[in-house]
Protein backbone atom coordinates (compact mmCIF):
# COMPACT_ATOMS: atom_id res chain seq x y z
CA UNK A 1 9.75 -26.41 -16.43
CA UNK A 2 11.17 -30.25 -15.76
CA UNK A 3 8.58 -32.37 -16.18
CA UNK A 4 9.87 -34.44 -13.68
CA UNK A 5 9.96 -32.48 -10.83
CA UNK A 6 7.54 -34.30 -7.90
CA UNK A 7 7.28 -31.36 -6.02
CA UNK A 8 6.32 -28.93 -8.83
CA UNK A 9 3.88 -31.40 -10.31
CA UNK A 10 2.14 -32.02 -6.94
CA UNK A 11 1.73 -28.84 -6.64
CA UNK A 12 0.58 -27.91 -9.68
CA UNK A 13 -2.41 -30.49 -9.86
CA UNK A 14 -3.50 -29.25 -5.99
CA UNK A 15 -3.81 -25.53 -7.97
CA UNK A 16 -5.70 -27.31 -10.57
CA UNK A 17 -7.81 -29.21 -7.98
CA UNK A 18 -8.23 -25.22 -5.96
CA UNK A 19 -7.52 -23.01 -8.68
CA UNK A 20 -9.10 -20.05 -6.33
CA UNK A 21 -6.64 -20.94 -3.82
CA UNK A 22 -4.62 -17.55 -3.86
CA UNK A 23 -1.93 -19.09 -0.98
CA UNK A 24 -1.34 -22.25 -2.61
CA UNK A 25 -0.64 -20.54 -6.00
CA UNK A 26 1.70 -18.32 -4.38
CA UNK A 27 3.39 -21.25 -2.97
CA UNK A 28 3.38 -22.71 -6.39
CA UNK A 29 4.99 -19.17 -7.46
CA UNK A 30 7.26 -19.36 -4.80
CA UNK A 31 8.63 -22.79 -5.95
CA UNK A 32 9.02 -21.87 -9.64
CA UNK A 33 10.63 -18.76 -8.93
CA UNK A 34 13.48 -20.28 -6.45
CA UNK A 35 13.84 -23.17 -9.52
CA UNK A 36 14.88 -20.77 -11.63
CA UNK A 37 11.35 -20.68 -13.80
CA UNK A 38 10.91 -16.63 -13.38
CA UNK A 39 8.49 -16.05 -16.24
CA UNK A 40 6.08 -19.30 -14.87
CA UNK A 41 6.49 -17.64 -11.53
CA UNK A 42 5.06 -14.53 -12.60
CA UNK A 43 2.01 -15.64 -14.26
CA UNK A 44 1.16 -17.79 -11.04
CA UNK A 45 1.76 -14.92 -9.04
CA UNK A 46 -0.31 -12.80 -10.86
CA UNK A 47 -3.25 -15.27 -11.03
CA UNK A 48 -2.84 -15.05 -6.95
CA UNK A 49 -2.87 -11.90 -7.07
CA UNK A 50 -5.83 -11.59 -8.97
CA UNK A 51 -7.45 -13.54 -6.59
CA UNK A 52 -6.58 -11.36 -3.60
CA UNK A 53 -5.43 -7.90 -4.50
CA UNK A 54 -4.16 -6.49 -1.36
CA UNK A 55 -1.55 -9.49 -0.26
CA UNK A 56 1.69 -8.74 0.15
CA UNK A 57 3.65 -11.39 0.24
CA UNK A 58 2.02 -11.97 -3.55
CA UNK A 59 2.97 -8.62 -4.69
CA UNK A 60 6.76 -9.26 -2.85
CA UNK A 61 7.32 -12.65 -5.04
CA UNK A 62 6.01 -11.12 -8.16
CA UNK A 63 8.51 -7.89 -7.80
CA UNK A 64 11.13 -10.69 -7.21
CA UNK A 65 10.23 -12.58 -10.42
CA UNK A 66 9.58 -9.29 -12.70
CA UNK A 67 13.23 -8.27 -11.28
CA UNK A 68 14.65 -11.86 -12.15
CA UNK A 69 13.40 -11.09 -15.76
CA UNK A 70 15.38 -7.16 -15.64
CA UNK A 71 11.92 -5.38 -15.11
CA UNK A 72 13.01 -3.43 -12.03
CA UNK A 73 11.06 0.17 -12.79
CA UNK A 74 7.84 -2.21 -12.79
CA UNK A 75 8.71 -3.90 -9.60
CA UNK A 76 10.04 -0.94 -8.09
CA UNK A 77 6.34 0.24 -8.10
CA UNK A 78 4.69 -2.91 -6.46
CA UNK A 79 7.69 -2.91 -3.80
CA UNK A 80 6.62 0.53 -2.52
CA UNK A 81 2.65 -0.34 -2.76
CA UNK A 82 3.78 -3.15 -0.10
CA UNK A 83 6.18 -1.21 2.16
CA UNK A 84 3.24 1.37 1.94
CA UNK A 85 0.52 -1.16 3.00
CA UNK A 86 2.60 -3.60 5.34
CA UNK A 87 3.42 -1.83 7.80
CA UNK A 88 7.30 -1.29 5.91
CA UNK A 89 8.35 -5.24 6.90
CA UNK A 90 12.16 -5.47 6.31
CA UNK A 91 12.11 -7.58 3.82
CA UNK A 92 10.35 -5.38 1.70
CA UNK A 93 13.09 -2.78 2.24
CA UNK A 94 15.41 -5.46 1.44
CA UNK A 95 13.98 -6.45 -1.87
CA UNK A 96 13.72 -2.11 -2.25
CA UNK A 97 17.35 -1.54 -1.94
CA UNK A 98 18.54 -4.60 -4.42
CA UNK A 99 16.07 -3.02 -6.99
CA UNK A 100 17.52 0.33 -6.18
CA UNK A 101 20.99 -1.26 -6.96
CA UNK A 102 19.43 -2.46 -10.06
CA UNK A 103 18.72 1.07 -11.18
CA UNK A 104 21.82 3.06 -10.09
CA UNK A 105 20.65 4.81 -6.91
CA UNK A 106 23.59 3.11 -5.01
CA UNK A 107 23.40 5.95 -2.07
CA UNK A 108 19.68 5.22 -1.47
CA UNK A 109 20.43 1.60 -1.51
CA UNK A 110 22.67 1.65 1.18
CA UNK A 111 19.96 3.45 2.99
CA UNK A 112 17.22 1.25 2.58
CA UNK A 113 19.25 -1.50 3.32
CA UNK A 114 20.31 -0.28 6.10
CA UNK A 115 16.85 0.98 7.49
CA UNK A 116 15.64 -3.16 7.07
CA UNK A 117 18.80 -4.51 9.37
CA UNK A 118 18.39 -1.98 11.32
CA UNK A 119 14.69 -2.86 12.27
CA UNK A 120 14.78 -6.69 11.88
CA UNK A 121 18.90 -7.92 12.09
CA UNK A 122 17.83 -11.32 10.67
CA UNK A 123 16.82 -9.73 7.39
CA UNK A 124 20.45 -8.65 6.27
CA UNK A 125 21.69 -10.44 3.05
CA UNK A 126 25.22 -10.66 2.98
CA UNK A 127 25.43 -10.57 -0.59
CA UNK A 128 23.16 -7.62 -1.20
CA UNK A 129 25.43 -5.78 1.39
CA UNK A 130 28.94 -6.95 -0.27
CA UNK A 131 27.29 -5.32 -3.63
CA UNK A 132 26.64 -2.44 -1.47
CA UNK A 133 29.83 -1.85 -0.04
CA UNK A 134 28.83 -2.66 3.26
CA UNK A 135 31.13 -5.71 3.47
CA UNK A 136 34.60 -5.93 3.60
CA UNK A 137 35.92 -4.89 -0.06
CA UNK A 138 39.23 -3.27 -0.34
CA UNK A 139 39.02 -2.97 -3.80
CA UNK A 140 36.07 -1.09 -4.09
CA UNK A 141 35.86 2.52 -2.63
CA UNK A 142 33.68 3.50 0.20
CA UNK A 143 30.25 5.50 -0.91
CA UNK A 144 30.94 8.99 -0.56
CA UNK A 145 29.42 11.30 1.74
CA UNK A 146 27.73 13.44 -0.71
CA UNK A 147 24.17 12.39 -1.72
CA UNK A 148 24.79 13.70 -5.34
CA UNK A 149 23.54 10.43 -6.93
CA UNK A 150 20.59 10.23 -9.06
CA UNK A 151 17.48 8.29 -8.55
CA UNK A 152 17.07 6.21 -11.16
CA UNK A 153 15.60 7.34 -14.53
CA UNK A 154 12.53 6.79 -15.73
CA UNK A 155 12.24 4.38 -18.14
CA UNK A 156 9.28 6.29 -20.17
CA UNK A 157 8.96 9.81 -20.79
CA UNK A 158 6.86 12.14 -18.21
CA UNK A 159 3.49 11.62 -20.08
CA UNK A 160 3.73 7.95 -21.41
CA UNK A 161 4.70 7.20 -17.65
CA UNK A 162 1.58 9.35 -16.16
CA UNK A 163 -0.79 7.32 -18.93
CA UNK A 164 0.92 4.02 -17.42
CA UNK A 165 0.43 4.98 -13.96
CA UNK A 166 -3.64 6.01 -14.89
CA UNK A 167 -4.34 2.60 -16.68
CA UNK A 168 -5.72 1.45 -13.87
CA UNK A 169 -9.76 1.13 -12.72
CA UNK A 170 -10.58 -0.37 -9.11
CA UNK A 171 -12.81 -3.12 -9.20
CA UNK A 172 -12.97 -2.21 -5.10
CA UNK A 173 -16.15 -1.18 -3.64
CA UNK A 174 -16.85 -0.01 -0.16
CA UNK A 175 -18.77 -2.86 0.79
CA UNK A 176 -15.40 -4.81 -0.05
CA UNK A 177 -13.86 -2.42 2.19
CA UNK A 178 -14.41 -3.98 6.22
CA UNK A 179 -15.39 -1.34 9.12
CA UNK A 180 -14.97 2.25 8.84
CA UNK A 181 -18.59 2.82 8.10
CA UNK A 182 -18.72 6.55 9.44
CA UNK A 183 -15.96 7.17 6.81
CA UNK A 184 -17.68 5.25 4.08
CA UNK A 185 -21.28 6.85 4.69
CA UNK A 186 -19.47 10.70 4.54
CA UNK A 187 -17.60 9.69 1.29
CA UNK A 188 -20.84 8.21 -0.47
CA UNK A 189 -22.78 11.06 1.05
CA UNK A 190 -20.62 14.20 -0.25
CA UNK A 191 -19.58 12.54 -3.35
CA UNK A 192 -20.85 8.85 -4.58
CA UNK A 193 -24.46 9.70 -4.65
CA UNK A 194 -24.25 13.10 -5.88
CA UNK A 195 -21.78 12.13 -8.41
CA UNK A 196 -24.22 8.84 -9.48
CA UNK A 197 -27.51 10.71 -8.93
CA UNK A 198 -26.69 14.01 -11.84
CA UNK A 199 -30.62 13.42 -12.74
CA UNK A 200 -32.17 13.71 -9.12
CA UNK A 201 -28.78 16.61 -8.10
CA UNK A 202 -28.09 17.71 -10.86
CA UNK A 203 -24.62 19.65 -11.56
CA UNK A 204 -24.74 21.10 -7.72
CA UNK A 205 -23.81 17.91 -6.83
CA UNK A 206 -20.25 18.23 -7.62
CA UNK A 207 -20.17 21.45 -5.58
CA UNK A 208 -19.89 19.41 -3.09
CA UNK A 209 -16.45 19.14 -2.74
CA UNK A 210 -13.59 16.96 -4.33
CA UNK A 211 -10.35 17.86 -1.68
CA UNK A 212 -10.04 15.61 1.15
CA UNK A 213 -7.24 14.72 3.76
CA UNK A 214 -7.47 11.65 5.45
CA UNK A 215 -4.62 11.31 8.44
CA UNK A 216 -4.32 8.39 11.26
CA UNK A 217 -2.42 5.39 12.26
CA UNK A 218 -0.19 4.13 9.45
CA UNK A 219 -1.65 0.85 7.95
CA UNK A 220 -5.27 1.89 8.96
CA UNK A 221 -6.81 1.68 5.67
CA UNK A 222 -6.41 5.01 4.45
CA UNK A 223 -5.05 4.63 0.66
CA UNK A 224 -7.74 1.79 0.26
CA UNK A 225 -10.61 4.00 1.04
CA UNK A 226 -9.04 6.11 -1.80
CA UNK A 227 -9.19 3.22 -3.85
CA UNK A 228 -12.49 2.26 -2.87
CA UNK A 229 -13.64 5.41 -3.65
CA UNK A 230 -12.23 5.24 -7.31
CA UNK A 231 -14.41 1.68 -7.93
CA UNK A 232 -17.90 3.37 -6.82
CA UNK A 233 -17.14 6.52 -8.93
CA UNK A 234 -15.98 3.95 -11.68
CA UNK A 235 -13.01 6.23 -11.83
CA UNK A 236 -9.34 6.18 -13.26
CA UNK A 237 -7.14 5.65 -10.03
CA UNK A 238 -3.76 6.93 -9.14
CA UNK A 239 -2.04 6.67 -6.11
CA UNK A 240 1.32 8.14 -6.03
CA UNK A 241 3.78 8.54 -2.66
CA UNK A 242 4.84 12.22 -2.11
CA UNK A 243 7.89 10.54 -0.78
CA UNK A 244 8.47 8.66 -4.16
CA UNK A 245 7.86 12.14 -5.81
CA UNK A 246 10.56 13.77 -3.74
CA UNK A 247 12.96 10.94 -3.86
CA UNK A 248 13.16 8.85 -6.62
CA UNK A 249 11.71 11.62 -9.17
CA UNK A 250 14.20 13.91 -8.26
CA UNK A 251 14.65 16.47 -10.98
CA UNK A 252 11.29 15.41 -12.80
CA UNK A 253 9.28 15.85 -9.73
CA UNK A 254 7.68 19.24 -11.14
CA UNK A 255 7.30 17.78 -14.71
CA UNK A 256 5.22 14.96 -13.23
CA UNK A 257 3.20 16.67 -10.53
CA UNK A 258 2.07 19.36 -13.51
CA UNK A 259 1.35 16.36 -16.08
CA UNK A 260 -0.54 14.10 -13.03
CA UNK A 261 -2.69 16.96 -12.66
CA UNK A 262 -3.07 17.80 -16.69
CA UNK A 263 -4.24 14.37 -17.70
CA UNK A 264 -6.38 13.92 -14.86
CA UNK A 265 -8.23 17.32 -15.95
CA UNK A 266 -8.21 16.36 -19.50
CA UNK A 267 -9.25 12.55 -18.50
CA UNK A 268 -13.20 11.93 -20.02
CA UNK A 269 -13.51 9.63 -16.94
CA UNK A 270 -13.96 10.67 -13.49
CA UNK A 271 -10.47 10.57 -12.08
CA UNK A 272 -9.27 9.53 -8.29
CA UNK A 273 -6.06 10.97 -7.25
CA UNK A 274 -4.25 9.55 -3.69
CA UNK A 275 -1.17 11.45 -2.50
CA UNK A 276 0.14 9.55 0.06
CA UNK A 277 2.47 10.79 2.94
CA UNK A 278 2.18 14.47 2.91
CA UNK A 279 4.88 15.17 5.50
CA UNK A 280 7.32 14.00 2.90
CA UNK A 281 6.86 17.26 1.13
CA UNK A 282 8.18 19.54 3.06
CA UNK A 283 11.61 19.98 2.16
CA UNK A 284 11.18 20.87 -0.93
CA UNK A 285 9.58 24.36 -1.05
CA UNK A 286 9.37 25.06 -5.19
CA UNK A 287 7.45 21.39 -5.18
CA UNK A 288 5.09 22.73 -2.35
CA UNK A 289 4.02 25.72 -3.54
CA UNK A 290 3.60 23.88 -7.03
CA UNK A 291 1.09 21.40 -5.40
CA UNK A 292 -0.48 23.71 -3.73
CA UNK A 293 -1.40 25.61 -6.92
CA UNK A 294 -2.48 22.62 -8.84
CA UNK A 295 -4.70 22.00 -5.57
CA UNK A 296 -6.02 25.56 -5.58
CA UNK A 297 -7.01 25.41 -9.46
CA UNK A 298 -9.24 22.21 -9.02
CA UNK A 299 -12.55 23.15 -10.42
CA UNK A 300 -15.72 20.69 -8.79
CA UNK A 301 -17.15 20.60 -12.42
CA UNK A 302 -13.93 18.83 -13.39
CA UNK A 303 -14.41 15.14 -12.56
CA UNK A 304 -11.46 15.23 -10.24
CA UNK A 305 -10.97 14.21 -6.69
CA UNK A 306 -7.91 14.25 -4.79
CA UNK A 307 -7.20 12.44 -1.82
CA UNK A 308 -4.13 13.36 0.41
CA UNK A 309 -3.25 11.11 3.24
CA UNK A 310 -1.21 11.36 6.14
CA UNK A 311 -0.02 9.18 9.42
CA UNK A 312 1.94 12.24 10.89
CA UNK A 313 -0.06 15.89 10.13
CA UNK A 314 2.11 17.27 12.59
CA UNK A 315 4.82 16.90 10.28
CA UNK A 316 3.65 18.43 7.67
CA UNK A 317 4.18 21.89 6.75
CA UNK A 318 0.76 23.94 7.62
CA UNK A 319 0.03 25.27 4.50
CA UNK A 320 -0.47 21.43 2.89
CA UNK A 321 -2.45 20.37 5.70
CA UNK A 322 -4.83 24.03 6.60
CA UNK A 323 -8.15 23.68 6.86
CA UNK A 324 -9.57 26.04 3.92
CA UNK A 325 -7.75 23.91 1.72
CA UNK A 326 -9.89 20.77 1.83
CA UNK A 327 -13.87 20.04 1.41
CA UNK A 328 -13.09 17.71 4.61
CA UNK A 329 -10.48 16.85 6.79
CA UNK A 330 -11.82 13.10 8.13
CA UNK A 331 -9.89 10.79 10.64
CA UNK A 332 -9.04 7.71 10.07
CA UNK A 333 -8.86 5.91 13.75
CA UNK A 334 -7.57 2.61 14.59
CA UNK A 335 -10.13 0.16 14.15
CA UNK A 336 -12.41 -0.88 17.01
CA UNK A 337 -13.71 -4.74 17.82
CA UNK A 338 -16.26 -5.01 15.93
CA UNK A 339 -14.60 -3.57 12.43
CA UNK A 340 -11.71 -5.59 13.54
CA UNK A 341 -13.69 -8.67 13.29
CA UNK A 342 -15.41 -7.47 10.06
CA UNK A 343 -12.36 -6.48 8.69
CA UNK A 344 -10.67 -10.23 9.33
CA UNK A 345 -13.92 -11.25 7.69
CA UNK A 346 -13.16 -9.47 4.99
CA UNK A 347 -9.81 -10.75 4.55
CA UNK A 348 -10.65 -14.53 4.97
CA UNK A 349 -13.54 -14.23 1.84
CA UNK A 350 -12.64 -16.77 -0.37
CA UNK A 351 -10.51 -18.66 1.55
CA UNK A 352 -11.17 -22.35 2.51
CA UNK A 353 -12.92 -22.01 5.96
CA UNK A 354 -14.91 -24.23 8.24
CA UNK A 355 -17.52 -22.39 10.56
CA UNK A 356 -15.01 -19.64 10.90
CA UNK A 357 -15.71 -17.03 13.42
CA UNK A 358 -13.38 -13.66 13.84
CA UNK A 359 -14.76 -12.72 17.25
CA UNK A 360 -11.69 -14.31 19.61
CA UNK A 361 -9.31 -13.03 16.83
CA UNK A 362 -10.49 -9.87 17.00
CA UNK A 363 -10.81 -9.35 20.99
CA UNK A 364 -6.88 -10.32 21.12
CA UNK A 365 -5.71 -7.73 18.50
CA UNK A 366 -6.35 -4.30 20.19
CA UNK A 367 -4.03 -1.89 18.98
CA UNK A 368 -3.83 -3.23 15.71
CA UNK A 369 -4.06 -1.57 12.50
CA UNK A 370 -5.49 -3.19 9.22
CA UNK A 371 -1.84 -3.84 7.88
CA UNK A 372 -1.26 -5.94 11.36
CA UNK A 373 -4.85 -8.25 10.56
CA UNK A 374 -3.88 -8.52 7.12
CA UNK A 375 -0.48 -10.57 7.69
CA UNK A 376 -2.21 -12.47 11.02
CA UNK A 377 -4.41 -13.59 8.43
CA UNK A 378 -1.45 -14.73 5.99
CA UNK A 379 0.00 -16.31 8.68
CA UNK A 380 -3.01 -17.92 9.51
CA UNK A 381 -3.07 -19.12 5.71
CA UNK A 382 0.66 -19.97 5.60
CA UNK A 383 0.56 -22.18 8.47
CA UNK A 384 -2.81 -23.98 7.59
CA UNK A 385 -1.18 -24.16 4.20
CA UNK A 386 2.43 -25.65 5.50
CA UNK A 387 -0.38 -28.19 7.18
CA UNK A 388 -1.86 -29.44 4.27
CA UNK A 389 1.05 -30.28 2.16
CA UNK A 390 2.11 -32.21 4.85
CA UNK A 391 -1.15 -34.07 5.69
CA UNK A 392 -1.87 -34.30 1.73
CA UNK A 393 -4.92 -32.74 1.56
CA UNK A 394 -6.02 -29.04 1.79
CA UNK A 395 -7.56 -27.78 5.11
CA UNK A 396 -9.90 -25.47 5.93
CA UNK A 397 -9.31 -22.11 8.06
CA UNK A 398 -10.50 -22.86 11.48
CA UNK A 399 -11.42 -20.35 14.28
CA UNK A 400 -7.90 -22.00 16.15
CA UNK A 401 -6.29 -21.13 13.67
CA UNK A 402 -6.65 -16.96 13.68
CA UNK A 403 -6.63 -16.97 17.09
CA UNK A 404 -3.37 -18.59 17.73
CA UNK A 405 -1.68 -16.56 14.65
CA UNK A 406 -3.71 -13.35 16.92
CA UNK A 407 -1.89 -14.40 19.75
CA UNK A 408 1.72 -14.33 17.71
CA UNK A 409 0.59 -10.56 16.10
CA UNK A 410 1.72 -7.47 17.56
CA UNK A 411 -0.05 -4.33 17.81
CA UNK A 412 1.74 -1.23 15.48
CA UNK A 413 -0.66 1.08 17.05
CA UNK A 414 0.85 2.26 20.79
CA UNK A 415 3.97 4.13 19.56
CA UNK A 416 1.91 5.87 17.15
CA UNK A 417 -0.67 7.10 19.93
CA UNK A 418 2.27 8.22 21.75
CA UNK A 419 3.37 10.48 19.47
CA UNK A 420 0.24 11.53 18.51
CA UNK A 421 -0.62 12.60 21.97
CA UNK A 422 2.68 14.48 21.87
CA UNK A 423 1.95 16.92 19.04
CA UNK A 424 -2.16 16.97 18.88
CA UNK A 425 -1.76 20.70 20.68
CA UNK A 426 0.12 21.89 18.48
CA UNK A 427 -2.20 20.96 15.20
CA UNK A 428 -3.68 23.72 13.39
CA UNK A 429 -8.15 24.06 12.96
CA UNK A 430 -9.47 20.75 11.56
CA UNK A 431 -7.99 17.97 13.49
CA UNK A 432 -10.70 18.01 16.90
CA UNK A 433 -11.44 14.21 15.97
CA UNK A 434 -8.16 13.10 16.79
CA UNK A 435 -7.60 15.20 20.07
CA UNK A 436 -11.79 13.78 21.31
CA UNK A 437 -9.96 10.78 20.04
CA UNK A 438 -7.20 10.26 22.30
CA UNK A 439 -9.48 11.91 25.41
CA UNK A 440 -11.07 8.43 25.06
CA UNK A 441 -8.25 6.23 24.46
């Protein structure tokens, strides 16, 4: 890095003045990575991210620096944990389809690419869509119809990937995790304490159950309970979309489904598996009936628990979402005031703040789902932040502050409650909660 360069060396001594500062490194990031300085970037974005796990905008710039350094597979991943998370924000499809490029899957490029512009026109990239063939390019053919290209290949074999993908061990509690206490009390009551408590339970504890669906609004929270659950059982974590599965695994999706399930089995540790997006599944009818199996041939005794999520049951097909298939079947609703306000508590721990309260915030935002307070409270951050550089000295959070980036957030809620009141007939034994739900709402 230039030694000279004001900018970069202002910044850097504010992050050593608020090294816990998890915006103002990722500004920091941000700089080094546009200057060129990708491998800088990525350890500052990785310190941010330390700091706060779940932001998106962290995990966007450090997929942008690992891909500036050829690392696509492993930025591949963090892309999809975002468009998973965020409420799929165009320019997280954007960032998908270049890394797409990156790895030969041309066909599904063009598709993601085109699914961003087509939700947010002020995302395209003119140079992305020139390498896509999108632009104006006589010399280079049109992509043809067919959809015979291959996802990219893995860059590991099946098991080496799988022992990758279980590496990691939630430092996530449910107290970390804001609202959603009736969901939180079930979970520690049918599994944390039983599993903690062998000497008062004993092994009948884990007869309790260890298959659970969780379905509701997208961006409500659900993969993060999953995760949560995985830090109070001290457990190995994997979350894994069924979409990726069917998609970008194509033609190792059975070797990996068998060898998820075979190392999680043979794991010593307790092991948390979440399989998001069940509805994904369906066309694929060899892959079904092989989940289903490995779902059937879960012992209790086994240290396993599987968590399958959906934001669309009626989707699925009804074997992968019947009710004498899972220990519980628990709904995930949008959250109410109150979590609301003790979720955007959550989310503002750590940060800078004077006397903040989340009450106002939180009274504005109905309809909202957890992905929709997360970025209101980056904004919040990003604007306060954009404030102290030019005022020269950092600033606290204020009330004012989430309430006027409230008043800018939308709700993602409404056309999801549509829909669902469309289809909640027609779902199968196990899904009363949402059909009381929407009798109230």
């Amino acid at each position: 890095m230039e030694s000279n360069d004001e900018v970069l060396s202002a910044l850097l001594t504010a992050v050593q003045v608020s090294p816990d500062s998890a915006p103002l490194r990722r500004h920091y990031a941000e700089m080094l990575l546009n200057r060129g300085y990708a491998e800088e970037a990525e350890v500052q974005f990785r310190h941010s991210l330390d700091l706060d796990p779940s932001d998106a905008a962290t995990k966007l710039g450090l997929a942008r620096a690992l891909h500036s350094q050829n690392q696509n597979g492993k930025a591949l991943l963090l892309v999809k944990q975002v468009i998973r998370q965020a409420a799929r924000p165009a320019k997280a499809y954007i960032l998908y389809a270049r890394l797409l490029l990156a790895l030969g899957s041309v066909e599904r490029a063009v598709r993601e690419y085109r699914k961003a512009v087509d939700e947010d026109p002020r995302a395209s990239d003119p140079q992305l869509a020139s390498e896509l063939g999108l632009a104006i390019r006589p010399a280079v053919p049109p992509p043809p119809d067919t959809d015979e290209t291959p996802p990219p290949t893995p860059e590991t074999s099946i098991p080496e990937t799988v022992r990758q993908l279980f590496a990691e061990r939630p430092a996530l509690s449910f107290q970390q995790v804001g609202g959603r206490r009736e969901i939180k009390d079930e979970l520690e009551r049918r599994l944390v304490r039983p599993w903690r408590e062998t000497d008062t339970v004993g092994e009948l504890g884990r007869a309790l159950g260890s298959r659970f669906l969780l379905y509701g609004p997208p961006g409500c929270g659900k993969s993060h309970l999953g995760r949560a659950l995985a830090g109070e059982l001290l457990a190995r974590y994997l979350a894994l979309s069924l979409q990726d599965l069917v998609e970008i695994w194509r033609g190792d999706s059975g070797r990996l489904l068998r060898e998820i399930f075979a190392q999680a089995r043979s794991s010593q540790d307790n092991v948390v598996l979440v399989f998001d997006e069940v509805e994904h599944l369906g066309g694929e009818p060899s892959l079904v009936q092989q989940f289903l199996s490995e779902l059937s041939q879960l012992e209790p005794d086994e240290g396993v628990v599987v968590v399958i999520t959906t934001a669309a049951p009626w989707k699925a097909l009804p074997p992968l979402v019947r009710k004498e298939r899972f220990d519980r079947i628990l709904f995930v609703p949008p959250p109410s005031t109150a979590e609301r306000g003790e979720i955007l508590r959550v989310l503002c721990q750590g940060k800078p703040q004077n006397f903040l309260s989340t009450r106002n915030a939180a009274e504005l935002t109905e309809g909202c789902a957890v992905a929709d307070l997360r970025k209101l409270v980056e904004k919040a951050i990003e604007q306060r932040l954009q404030q102290s550089l030019q005022e020269g000295r950092p600033l606290p959070l204020t009330t004012a502050d989430l309430v006027r980036a409230a008043e800018e957030t939308s709700p993602s809620i409404p056309p999801w409650l549509e829909q669902a009141r469309a289809h909640a007939a027609s779902l199968p034994p196990g899904f009363e909660a949402l059909t009381s739900f929407l009798k109230l709402n």
